[in-house]
C-alpha atoms as a PDB file:
ATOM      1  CA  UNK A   1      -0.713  10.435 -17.386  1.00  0.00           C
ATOM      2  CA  UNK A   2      -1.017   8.112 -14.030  1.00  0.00           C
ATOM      3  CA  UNK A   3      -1.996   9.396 -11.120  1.00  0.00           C
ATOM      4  CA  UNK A   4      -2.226   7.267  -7.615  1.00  0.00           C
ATOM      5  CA  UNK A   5      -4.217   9.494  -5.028  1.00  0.00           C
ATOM      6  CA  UNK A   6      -3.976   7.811  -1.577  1.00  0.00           C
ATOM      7  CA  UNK A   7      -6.327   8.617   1.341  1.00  0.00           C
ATOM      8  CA  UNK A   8      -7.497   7.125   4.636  1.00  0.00           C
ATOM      9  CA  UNK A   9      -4.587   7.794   6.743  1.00  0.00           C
ATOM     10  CA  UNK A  10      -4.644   9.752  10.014  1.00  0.00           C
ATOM     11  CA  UNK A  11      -3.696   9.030  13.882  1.00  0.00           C
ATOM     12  CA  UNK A  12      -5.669   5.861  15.732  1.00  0.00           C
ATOM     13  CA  UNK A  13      -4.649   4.103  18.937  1.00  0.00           C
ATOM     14  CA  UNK A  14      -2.388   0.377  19.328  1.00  0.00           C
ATOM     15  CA  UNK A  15      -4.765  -2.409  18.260  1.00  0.00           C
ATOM     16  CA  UNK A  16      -6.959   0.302  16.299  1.00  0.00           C
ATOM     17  CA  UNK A  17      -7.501  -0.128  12.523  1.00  0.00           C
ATOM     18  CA  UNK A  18      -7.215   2.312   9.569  1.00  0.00           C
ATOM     19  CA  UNK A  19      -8.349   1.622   5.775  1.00  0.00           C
ATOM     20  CA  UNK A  20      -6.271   3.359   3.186  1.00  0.00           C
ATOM     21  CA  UNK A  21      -7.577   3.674  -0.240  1.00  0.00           C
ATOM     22  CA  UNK A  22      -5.948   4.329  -3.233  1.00  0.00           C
ATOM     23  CA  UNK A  23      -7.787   6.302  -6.332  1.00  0.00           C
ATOM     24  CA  UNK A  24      -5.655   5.612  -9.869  1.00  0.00           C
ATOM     25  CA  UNK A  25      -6.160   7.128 -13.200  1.00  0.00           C
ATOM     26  CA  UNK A  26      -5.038   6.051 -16.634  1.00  0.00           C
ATOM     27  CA  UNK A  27      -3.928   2.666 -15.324  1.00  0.00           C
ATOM     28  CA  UNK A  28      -6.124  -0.426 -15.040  1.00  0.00           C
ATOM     29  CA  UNK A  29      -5.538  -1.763 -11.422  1.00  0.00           C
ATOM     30  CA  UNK A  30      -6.296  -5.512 -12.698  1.00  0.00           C
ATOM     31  CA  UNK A  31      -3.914  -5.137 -15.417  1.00  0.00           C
ATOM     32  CA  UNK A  32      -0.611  -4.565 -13.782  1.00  0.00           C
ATOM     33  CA  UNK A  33       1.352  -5.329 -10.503  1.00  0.00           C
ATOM     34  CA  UNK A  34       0.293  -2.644  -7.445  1.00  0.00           C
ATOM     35  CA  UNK A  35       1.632  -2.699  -4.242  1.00  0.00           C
ATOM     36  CA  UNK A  36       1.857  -0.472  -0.701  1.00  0.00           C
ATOM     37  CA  UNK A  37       5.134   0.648   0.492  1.00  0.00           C
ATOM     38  CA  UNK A  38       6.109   2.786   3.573  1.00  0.00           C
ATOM     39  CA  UNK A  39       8.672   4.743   4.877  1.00  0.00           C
ATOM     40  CA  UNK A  40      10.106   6.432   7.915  1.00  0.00           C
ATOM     41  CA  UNK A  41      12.568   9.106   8.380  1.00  0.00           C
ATOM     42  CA  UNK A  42      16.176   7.831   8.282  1.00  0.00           C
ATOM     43  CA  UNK A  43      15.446   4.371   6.610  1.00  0.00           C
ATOM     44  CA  UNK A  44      14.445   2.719   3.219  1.00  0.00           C
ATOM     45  CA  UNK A  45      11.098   2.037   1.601  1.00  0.00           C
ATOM     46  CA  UNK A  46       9.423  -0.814   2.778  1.00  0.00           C
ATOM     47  CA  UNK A  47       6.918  -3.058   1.035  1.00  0.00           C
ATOM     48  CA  UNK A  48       4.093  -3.386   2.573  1.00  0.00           C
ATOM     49  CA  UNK A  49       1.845  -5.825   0.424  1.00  0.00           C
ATOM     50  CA  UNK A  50       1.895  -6.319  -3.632  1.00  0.00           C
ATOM     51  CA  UNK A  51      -0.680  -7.875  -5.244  1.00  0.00           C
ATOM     52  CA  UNK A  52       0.040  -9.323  -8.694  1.00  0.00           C
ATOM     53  CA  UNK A  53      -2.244  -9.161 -12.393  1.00  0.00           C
ATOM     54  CA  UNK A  54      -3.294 -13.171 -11.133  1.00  0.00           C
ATOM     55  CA  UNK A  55      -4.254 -12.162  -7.753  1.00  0.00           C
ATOM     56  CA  UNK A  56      -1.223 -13.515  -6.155  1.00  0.00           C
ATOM     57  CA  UNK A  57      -0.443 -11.544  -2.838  1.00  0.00           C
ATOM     58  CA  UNK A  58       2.359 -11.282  -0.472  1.00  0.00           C
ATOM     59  CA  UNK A  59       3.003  -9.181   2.518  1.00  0.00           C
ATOM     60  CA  UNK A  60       5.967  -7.750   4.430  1.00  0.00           C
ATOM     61  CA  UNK A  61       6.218 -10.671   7.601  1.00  0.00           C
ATOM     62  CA  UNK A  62       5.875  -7.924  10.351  1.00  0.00           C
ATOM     63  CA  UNK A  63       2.588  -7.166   8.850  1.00  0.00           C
ATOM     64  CA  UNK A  64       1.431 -10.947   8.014  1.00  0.00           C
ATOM     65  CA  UNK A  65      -1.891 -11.763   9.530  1.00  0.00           C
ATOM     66  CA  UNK A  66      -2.569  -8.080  10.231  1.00  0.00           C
ATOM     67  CA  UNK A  67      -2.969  -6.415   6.704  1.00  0.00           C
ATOM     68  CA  UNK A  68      -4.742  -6.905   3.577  1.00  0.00           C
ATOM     69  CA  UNK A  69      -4.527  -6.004   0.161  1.00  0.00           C
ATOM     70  CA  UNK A  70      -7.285  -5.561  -2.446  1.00  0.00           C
ATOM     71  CA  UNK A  71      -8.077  -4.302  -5.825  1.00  0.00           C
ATOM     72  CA  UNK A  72     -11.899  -2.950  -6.035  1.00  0.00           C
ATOM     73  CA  UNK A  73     -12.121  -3.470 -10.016  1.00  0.00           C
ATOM     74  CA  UNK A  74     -15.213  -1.129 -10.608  1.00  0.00           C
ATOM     75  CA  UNK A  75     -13.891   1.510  -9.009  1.00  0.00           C
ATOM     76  CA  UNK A  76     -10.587   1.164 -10.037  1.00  0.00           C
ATOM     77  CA  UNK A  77      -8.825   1.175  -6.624  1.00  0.00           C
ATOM     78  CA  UNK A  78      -6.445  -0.584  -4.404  1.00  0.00           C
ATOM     79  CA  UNK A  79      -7.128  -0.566  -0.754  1.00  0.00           C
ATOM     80  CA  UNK A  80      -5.423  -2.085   2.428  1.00  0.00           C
ATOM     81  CA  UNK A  81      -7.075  -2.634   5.559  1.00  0.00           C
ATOM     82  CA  UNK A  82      -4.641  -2.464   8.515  1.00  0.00           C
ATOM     83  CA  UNK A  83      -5.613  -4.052  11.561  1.00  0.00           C
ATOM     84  CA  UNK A  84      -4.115  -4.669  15.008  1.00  0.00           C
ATOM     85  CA  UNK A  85      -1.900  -1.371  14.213  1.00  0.00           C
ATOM     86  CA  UNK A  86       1.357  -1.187  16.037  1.00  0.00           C
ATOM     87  CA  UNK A  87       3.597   1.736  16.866  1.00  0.00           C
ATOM     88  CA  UNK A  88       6.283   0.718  14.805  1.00  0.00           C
ATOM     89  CA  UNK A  89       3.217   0.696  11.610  1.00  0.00           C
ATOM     90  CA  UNK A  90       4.036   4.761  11.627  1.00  0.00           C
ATOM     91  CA  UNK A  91       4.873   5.626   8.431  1.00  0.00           C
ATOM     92  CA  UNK A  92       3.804   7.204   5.343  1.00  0.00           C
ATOM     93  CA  UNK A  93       2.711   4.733   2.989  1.00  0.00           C
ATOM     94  CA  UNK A  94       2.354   4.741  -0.308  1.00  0.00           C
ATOM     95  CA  UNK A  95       0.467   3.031  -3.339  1.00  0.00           C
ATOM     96  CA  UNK A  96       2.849   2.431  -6.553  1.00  0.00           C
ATOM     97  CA  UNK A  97       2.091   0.482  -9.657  1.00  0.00           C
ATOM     98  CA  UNK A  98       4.504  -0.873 -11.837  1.00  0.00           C
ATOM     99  CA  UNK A  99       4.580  -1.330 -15.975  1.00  0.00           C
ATOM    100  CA  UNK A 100       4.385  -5.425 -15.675  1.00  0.00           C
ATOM    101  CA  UNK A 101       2.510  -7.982 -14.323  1.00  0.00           C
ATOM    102  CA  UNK A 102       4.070  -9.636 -11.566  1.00  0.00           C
ATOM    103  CA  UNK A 103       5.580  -7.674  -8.529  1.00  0.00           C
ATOM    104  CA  UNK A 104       8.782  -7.520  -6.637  1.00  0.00           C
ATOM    105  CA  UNK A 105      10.238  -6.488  -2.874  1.00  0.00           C
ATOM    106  CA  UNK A 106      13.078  -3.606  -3.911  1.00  0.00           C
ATOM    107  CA  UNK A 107      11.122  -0.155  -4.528  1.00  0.00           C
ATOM    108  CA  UNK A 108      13.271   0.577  -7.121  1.00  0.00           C
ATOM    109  CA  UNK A 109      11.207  -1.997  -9.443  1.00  0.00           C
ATOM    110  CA  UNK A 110       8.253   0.362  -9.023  1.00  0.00           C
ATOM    111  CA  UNK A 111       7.381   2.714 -11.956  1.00  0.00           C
ATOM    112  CA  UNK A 112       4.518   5.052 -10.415  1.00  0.00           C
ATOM    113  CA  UNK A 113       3.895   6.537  -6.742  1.00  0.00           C
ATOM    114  CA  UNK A 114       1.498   8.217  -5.080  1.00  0.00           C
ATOM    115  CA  UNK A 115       2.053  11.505  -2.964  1.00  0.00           C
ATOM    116  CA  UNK A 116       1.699   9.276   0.140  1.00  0.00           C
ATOM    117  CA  UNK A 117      -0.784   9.490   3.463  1.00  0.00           C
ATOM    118  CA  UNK A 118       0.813   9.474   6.903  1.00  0.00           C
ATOM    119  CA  UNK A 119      -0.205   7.180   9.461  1.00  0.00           C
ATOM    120  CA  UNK A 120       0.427   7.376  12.867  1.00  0.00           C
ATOM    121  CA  UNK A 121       0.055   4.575  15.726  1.00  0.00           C
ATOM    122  CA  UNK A 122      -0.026   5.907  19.247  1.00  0.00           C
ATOM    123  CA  UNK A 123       1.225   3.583  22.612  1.00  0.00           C
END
């Protein structure tokens, strides 16, 4: 059965930075399309970043230049480092994988989820 275990969120200051990791079992993390989402109260999932089986990446603009996305393949992970955090970055995020190989925006696309980490971006 997958599992996606996320940890590394928490509280940090504007302009701080946070690294979220992402443990997953019974899926290969080079093998299929994984991506970070997040979500607030009242609105829809956002994505974050994906990355794709061929390394491709692509991020959400409001993050661009900020974030980055990464697979660590001997440990099986996905990580993304989160710099320059803004108050509007307050969210819990979450890692999902999907059953295919190249990655998409809507959440809807996504086949697995984690239980999610909250971050939280003070002024």
């Amino acid at each position: 059965q997958v599992h996606l275990m996320e940890s590394g969120g928490g509280s940090v200051q504007a302009g701080g930075s946070l690294r979220l990791s992402c443990e997953v079992s019974a899926y290969t993390v080079t093998k299929y399309c994984m991506a970070w989402f997040r979500r607030t109260p009242g609105k829809e999932s956002e994505m974050v970043a994906y990355i794709e089986k061929n390394g491709s990446t692509d991020y959400a603009e409001s993050v661009q230049g900020r974030f980055t996305i990464a697979r660590d393949n001997t440990k099986n992970t996905l990580t993304l480092q989160m710099n320059s955090l803004k108050p509007e970055d307050t969210a819990i995020y979450y890692c999902v994988g999907r059953q295919g190989v190249a990655c998409y925006r809507p959440s809807y696309y996504y086949d697995y989820w984690g239980q999610g980490t909250q971050v939280t971006v003070s002024s």
